[in-house]
C-alpha atoms as a PDB file:
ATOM      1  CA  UNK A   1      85.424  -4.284   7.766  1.00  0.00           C
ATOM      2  CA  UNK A   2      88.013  -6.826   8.499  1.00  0.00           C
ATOM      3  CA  UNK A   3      88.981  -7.863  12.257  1.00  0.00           C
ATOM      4  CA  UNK A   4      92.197  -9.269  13.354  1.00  0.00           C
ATOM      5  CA  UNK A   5      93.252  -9.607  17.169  1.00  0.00           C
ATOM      6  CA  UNK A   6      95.960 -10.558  18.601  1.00  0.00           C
ATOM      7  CA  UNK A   7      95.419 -12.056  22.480  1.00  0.00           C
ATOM      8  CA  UNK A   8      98.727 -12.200  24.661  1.00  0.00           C
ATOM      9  CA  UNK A   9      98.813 -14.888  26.872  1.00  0.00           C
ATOM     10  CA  UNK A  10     100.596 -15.531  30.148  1.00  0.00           C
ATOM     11  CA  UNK A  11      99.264 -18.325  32.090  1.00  0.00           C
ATOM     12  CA  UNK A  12      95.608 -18.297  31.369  1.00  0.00           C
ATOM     13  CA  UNK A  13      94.505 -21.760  31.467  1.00  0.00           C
ATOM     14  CA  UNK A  14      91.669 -20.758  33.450  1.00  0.00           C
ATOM     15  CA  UNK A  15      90.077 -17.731  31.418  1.00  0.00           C
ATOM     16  CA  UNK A  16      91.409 -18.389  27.782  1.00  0.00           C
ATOM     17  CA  UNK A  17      88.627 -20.481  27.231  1.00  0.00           C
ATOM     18  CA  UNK A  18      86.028 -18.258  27.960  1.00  0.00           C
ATOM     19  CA  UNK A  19      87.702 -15.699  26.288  1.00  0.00           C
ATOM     20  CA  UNK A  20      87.681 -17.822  22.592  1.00  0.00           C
ATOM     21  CA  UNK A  21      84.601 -19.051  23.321  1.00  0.00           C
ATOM     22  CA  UNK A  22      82.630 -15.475  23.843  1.00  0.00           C
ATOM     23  CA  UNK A  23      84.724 -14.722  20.552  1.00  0.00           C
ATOM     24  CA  UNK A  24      83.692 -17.570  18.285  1.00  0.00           C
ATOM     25  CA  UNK A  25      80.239 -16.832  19.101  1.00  0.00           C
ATOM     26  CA  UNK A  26      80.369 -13.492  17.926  1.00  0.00           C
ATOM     27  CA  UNK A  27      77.586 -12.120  16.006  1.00  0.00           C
ATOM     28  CA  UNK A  28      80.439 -10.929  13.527  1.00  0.00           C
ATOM     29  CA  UNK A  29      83.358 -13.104  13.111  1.00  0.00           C
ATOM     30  CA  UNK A  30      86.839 -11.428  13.368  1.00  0.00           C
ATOM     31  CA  UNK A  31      89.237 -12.492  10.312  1.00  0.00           C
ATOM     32  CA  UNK A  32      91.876 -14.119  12.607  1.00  0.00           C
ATOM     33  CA  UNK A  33      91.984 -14.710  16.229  1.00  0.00           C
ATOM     34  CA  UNK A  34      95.954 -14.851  16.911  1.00  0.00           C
ATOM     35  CA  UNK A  35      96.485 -15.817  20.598  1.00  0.00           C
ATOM     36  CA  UNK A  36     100.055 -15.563  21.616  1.00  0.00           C
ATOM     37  CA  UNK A  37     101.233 -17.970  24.453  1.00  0.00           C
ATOM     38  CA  UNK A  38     103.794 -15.806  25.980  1.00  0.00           C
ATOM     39  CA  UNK A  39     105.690 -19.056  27.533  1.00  0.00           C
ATOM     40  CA  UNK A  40     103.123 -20.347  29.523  1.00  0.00           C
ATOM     41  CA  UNK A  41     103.244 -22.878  32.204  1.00  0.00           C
ATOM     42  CA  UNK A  42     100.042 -24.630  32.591  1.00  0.00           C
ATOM     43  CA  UNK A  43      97.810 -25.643  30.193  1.00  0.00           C
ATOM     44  CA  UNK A  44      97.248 -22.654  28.558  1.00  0.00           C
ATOM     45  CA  UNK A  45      98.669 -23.892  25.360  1.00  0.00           C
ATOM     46  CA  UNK A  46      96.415 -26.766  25.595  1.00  0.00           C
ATOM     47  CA  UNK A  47      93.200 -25.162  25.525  1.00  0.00           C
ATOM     48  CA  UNK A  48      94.313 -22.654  22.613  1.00  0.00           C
ATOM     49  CA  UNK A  49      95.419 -25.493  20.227  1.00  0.00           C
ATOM     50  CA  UNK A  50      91.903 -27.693  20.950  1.00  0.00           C
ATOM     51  CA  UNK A  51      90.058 -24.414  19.384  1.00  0.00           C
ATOM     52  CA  UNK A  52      92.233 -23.973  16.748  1.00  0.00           C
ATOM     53  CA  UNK A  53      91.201 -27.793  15.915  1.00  0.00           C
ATOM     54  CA  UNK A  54      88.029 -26.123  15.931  1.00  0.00           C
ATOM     55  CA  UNK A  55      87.468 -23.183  14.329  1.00  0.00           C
ATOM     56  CA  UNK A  56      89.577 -21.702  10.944  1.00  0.00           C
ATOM     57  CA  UNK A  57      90.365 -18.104  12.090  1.00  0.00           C
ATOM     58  CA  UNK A  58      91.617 -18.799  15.488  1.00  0.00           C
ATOM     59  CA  UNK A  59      95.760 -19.677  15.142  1.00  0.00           C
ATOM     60  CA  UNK A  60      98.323 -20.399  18.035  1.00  0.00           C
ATOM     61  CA  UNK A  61     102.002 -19.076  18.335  1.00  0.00           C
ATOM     62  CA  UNK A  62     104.552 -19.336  20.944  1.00  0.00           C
ATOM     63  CA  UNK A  63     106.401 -16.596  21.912  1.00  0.00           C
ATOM     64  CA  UNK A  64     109.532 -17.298  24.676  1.00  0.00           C
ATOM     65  CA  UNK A  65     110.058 -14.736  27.110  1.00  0.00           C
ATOM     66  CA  UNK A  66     110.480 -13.905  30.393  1.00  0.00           C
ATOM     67  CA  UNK A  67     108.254 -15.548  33.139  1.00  0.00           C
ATOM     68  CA  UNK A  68     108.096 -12.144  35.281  1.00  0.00           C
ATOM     69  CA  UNK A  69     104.747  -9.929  34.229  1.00  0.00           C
ATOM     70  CA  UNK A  70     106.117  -6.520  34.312  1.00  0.00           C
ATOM     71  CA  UNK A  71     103.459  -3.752  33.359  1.00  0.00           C
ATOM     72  CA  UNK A  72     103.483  -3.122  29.664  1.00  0.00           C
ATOM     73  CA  UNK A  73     106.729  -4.289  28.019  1.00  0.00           C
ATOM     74  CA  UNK A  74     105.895  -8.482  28.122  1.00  0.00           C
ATOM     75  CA  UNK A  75     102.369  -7.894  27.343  1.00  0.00           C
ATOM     76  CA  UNK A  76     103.209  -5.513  23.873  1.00  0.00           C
ATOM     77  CA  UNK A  77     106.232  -7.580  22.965  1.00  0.00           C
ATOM     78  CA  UNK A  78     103.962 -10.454  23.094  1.00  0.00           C
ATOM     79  CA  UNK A  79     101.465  -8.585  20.711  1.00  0.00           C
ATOM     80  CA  UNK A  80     104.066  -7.357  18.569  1.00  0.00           C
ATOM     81  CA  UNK A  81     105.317 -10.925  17.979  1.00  0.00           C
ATOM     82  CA  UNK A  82     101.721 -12.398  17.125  1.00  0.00           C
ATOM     83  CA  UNK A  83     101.333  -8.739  15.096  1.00  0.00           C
ATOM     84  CA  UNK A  84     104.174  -9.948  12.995  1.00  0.00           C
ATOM     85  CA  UNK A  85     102.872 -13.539  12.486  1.00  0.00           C
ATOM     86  CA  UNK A  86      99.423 -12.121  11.533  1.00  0.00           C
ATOM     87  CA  UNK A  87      98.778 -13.947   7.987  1.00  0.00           C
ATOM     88  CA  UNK A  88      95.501 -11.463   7.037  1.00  0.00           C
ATOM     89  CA  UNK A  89      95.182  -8.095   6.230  1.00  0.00           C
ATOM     90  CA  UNK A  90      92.597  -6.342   8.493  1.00  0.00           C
ATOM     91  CA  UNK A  91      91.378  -2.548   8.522  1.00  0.00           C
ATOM     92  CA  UNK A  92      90.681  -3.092  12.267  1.00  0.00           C
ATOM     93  CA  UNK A  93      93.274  -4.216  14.575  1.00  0.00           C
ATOM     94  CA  UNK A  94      92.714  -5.129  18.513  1.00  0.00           C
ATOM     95  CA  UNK A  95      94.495  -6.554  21.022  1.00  0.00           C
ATOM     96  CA  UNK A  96      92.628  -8.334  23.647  1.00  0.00           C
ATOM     97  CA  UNK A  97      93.324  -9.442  27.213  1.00  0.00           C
ATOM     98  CA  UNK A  98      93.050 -13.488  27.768  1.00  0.00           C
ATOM     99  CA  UNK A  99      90.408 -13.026  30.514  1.00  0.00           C
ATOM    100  CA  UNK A 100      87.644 -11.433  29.361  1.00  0.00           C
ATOM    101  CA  UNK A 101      84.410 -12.011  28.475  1.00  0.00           C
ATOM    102  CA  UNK A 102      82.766 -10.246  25.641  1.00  0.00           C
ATOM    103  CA  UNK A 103      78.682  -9.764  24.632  1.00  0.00           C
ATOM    104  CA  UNK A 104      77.911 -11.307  21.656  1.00  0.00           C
ATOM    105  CA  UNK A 105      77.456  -8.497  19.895  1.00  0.00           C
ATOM    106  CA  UNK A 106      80.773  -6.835  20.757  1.00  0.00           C
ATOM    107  CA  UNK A 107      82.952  -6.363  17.087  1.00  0.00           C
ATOM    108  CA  UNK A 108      79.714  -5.860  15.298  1.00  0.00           C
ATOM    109  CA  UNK A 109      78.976  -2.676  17.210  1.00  0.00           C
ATOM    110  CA  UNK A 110      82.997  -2.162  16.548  1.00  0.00           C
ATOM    111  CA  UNK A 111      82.464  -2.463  13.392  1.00  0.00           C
ATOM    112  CA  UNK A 112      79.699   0.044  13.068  1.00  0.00           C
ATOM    113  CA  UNK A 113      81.504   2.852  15.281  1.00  0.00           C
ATOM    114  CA  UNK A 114      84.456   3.023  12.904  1.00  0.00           C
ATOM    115  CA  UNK A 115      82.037   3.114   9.581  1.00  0.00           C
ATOM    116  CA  UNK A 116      79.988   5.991  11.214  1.00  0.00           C
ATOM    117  CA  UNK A 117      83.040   8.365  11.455  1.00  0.00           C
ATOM    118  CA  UNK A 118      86.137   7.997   9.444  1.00  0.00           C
ATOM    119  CA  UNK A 119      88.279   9.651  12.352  1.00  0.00           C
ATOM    120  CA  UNK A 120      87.602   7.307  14.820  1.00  0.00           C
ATOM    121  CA  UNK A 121      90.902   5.841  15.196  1.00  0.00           C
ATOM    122  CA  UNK A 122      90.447   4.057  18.337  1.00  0.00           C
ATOM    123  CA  UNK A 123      87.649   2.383  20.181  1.00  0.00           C
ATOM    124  CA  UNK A 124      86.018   0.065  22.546  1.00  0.00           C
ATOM    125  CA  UNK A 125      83.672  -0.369  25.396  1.00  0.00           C
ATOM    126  CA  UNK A 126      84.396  -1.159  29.245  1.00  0.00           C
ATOM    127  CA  UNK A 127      86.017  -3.832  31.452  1.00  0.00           C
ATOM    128  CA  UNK A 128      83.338  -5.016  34.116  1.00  0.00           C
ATOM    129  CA  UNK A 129      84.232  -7.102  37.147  1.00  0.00           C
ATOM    130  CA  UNK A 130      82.210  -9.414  40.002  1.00  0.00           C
ATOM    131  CA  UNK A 131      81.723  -7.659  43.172  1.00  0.00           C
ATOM    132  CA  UNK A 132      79.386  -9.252  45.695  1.00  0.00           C
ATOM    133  CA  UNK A 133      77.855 -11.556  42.685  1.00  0.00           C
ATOM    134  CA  UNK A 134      77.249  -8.424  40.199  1.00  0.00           C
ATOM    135  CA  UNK A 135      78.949  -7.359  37.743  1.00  0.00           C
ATOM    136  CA  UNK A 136      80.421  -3.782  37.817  1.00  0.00           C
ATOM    137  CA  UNK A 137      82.540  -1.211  36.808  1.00  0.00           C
ATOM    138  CA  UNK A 138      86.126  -1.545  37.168  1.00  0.00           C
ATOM    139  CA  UNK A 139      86.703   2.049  37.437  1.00  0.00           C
ATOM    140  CA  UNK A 140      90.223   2.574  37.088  1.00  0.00           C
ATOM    141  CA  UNK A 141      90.148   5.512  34.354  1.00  0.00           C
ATOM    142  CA  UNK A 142      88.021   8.069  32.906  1.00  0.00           C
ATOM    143  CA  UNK A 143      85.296   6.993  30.960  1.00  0.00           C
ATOM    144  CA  UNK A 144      86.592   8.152  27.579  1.00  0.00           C
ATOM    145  CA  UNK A 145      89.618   6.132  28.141  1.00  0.00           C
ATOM    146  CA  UNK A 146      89.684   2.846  26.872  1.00  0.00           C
ATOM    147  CA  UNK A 147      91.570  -0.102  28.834  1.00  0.00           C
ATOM    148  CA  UNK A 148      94.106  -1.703  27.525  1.00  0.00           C
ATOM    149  CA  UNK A 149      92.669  -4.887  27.925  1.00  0.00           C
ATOM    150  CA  UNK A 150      90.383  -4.174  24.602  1.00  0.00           C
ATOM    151  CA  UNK A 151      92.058  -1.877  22.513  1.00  0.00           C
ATOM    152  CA  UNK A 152      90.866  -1.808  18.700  1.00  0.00           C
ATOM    153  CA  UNK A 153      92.443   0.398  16.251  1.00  0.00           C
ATOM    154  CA  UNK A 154      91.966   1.390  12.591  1.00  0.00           C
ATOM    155  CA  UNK A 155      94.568   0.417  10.720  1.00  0.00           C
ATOM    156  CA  UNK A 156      95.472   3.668   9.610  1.00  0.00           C
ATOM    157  CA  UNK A 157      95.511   5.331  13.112  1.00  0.00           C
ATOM    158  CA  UNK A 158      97.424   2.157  14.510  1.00  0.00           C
ATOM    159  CA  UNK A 159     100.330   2.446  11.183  1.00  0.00           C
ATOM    160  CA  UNK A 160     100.076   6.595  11.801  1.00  0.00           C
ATOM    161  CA  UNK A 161     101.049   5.964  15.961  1.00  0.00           C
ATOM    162  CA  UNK A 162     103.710   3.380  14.844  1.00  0.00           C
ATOM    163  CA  UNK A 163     102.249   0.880  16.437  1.00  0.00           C
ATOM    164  CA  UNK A 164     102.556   0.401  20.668  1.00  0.00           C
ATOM    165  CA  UNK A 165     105.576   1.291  22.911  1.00  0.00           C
ATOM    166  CA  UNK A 166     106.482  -1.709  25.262  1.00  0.00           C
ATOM    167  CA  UNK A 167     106.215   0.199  28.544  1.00  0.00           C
ATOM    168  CA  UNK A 168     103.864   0.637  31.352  1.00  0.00           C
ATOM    169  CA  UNK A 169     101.711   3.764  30.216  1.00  0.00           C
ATOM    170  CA  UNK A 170     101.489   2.220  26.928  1.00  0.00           C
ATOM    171  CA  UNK A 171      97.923   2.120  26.877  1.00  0.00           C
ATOM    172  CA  UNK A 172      97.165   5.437  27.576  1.00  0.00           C
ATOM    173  CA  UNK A 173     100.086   7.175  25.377  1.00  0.00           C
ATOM    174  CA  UNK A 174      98.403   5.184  21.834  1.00  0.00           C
ATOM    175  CA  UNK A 175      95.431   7.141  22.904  1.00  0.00           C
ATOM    176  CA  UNK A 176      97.544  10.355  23.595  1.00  0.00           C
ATOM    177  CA  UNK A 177      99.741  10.063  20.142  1.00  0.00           C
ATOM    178  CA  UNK A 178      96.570   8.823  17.477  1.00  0.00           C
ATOM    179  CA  UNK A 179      94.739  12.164  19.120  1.00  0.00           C
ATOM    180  CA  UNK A 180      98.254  13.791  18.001  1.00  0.00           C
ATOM    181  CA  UNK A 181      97.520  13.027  14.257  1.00  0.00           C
ATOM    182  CA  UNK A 182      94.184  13.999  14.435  1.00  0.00           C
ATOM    183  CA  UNK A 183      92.422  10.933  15.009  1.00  0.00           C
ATOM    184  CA  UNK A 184      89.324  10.557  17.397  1.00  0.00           C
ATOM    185  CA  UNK A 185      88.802   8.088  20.630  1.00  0.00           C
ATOM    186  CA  UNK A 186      85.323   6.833  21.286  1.00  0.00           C
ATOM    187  CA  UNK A 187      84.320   4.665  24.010  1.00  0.00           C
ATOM    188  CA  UNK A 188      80.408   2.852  23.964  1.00  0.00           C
ATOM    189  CA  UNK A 189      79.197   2.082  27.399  1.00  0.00           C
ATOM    190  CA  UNK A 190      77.077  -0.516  26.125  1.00  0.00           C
ATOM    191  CA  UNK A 191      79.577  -2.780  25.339  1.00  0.00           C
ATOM    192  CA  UNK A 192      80.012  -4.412  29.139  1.00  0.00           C
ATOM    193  CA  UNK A 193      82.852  -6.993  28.972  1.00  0.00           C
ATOM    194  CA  UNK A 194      83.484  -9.323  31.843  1.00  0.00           C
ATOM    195  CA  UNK A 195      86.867  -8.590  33.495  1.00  0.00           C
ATOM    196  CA  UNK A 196      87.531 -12.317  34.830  1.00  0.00           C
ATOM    197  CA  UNK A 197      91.157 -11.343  36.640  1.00  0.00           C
ATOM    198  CA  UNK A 198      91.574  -8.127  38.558  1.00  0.00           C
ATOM    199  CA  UNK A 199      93.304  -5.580  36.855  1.00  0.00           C
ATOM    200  CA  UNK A 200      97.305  -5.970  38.248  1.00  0.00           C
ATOM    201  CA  UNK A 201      96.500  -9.325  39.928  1.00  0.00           C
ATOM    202  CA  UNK A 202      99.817 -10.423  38.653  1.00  0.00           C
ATOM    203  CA  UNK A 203     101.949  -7.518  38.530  1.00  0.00           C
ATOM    204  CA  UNK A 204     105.833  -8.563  40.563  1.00  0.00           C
ATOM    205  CA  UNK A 205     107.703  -6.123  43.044  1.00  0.00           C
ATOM    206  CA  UNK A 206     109.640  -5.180  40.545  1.00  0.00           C
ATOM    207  CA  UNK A 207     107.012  -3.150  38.810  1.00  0.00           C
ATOM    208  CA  UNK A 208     106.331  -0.628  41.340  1.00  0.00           C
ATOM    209  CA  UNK A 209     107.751   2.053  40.156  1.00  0.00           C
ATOM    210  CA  UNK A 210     107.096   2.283  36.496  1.00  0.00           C
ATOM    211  CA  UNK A 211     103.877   4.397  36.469  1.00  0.00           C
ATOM    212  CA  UNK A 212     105.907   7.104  37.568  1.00  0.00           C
ATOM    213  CA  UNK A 213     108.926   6.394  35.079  1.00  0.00           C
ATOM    214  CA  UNK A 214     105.959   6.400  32.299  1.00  0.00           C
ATOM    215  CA  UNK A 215     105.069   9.811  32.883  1.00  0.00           C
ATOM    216  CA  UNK A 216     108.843  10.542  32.989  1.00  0.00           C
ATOM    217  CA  UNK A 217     108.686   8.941  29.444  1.00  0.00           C
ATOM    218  CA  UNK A 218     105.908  10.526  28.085  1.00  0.00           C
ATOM    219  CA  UNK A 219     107.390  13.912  29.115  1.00  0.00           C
ATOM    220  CA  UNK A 220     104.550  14.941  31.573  1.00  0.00           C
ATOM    221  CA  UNK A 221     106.931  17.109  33.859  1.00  0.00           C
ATOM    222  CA  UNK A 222     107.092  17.126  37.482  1.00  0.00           C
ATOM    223  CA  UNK A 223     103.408  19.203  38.145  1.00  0.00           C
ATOM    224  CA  UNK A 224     101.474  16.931  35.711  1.00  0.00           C
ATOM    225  CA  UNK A 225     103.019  13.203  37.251  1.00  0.00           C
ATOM    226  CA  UNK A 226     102.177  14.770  40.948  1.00  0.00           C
ATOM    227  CA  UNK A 227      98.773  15.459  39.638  1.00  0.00           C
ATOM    228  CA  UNK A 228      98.529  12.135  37.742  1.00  0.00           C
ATOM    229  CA  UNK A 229      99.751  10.277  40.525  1.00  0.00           C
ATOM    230  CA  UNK A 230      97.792  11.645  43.100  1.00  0.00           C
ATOM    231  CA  UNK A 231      95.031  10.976  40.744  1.00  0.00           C
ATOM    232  CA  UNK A 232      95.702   7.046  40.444  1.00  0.00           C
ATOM    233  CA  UNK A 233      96.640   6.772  44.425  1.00  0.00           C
ATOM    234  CA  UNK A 234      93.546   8.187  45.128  1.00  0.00           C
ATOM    235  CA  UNK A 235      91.176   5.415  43.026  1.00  0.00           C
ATOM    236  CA  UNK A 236      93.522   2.950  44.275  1.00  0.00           C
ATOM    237  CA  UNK A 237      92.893   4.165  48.166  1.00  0.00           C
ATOM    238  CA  UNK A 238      97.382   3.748  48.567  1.00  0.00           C
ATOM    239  CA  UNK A 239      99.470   6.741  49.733  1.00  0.00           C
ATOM    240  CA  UNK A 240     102.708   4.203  48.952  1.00  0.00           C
ATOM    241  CA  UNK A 241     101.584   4.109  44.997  1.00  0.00           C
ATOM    242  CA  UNK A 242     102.119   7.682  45.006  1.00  0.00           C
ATOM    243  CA  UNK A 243     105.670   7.836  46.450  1.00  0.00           C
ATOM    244  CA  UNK A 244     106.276   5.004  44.410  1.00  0.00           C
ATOM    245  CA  UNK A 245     105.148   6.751  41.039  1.00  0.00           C
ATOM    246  CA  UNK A 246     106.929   9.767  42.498  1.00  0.00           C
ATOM    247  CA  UNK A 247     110.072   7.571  43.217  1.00  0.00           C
ATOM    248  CA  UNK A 248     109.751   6.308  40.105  1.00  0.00           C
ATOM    249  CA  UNK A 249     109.549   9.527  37.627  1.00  0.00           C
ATOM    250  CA  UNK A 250     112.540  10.891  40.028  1.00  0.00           C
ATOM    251  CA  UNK A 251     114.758   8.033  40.103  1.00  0.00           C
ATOM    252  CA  UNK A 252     114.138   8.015  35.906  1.00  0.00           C
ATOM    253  CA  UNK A 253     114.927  11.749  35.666  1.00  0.00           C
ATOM    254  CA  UNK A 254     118.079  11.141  37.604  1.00  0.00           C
ATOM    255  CA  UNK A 255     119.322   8.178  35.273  1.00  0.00           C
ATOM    256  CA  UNK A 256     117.926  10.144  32.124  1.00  0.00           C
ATOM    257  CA  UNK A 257     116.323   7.569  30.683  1.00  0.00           C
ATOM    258  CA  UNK A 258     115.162   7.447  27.359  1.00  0.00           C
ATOM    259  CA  UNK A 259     111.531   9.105  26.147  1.00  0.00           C
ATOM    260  CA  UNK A 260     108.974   7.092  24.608  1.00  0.00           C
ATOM    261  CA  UNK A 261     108.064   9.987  22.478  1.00  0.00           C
ATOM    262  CA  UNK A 262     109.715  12.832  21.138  1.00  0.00           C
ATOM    263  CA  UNK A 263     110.052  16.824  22.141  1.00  0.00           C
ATOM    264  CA  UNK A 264     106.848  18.125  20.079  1.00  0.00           C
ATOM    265  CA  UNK A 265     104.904  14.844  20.815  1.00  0.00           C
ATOM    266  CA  UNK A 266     105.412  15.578  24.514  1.00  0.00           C
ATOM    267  CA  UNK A 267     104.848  18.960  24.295  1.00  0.00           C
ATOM    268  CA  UNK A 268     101.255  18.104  22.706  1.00  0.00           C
ATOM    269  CA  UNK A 269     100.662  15.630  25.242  1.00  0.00           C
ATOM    270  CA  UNK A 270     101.272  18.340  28.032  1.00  0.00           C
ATOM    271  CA  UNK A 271      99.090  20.962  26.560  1.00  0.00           C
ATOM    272  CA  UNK A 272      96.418  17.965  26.194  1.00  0.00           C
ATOM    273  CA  UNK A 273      96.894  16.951  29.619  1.00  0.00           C
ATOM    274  CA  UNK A 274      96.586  20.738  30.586  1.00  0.00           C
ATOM    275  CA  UNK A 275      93.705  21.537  28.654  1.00  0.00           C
ATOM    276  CA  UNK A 276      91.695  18.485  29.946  1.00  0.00           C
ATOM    277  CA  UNK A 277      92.321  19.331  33.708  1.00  0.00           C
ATOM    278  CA  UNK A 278      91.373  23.373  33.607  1.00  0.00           C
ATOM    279  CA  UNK A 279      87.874  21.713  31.709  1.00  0.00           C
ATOM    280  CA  UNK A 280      87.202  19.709  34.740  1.00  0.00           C
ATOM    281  CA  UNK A 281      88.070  22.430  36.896  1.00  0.00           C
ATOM    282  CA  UNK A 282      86.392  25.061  34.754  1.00  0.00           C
END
């Protein structure tokens, strides 16, 4: 199966290497590497070009944006730019973080989770970070969610979701809307990548409340954000990110800003949401 993935980058002189380098030494090569320098300011661009000297499948593009790193819009309108400048076709599609490190053996098991089931339309293995000189789980989410900083998608699934919203929450409403047309997520907890830069390292003031305008976006409803929120506060130890996702869905209800999916999507996504906390509790 064909691999393309696209790699935002903000800034990552001091990762992207590692990154391309734990890629080009893959035991199955992807099609195209596309890293997108999202404006960078150091030498980022540098190190990108000096392995595209090196190796055929790995391309750079420029992208200008905005310097601030806002959850979820810069880091999918940077994708959808290199998306757009993709020159192969590819039946699996990721989208990669600039800081990670990934086993040798990472697309090749890929590869072989989408040819055992046809509806698998999403998967990928976990995000592992050092603590105390080991390398552990960065347990943020559930373990059949994958992070968004190693999303892969079949092409069909990815087409079928149109693609990725630029919002915070992004990366848990793909997952939500490819389960909406039928399609399956699988996770492998084999596959440990290295998680290089702390999940939100970079995130400005300014994003504080969009978890909370997410939910408002993907129609959760005032019961499942307090839930969800309480739920993220908790694995984050912070009673202020909870009034500031509360502040946030609130403040978005008030101004009646616009959904990032549709009536019946949301309504799907609430009975999912619904059904997944009565099994835990049941």
């Amino acid at each position: 199966m064909k691999i393309a993935i696209v790699i935002p980058a903000y800034n990552e002189e001091h990762f992207i290497g590692q990154t391309l380098q734990s890629l080009v030494e893959q035991s199955v090569q992807a099609s195209q590497i596309l890293v997108v320098d999202d404006n960078s300011t150091d030498g980022t661009a540098k190190i990108i070009q000096q392995f595209q000297e090196q190796h055929g499948n790995i391309r750079y593009v420029k992208n200008k944006s905005e310097q601030v790193h806002l959850p979820g819009s810069k880091v999918v309108q940077a994708f959808n730019f290199g998306l757009n400048t993709l020159t192969v076709d590819y039946e699996i599609l990721c989208k990669f973080d600039a800081d990670l490190i990934f086993p040798p053996n990472y697309l090749e098991h890929l590869v072989a989770i989408f040819k055992s089931d046809p509806q698998v339309g999403m998967a990928g293995g976990f995000c592992h970070i050092l603590k105390d000189e080991k390398w552990i789980l960065e347990n943020l989410t559930n373990k059949d969610h994958i992070r968004g900083a190693l999303k892969a998608y079949r092409k069909s699934c990815f087409e079928q979701m149109n693609g990725l919203k630029p919002a915070m929450g992004w990366d848990t409403l793909d997952e939500l809307l490819a389960q909406y047309h039928g399609w399956n997520i699988q996770t492998d907890q084999s596959l440990m990548v290295k998680h290089l830069k702390p999940t939100g390292k970079t995130y400005s003031a300014k994003a504080k409340f969009k978890q909370g305008e997410a939910f408002y976006g993907m129609h959760y409803g005032l019961a499942l954000t307090i839930i969800a929120s309480g739920k993220l506060a908790l694995r984050k130890k912070s009673l202020t990110y909870f009034i500031n996702c509360m502040c946030g869905y609130l403040l978005a209800k008030k101004l009646k800003k616009p959904f990032l999916v549709n009536e019946k999507e949301g309504r799907f996504i609430r009975q999912l949401r619904w059904a997944t906390i009565k099994k835990k509790l049941f």
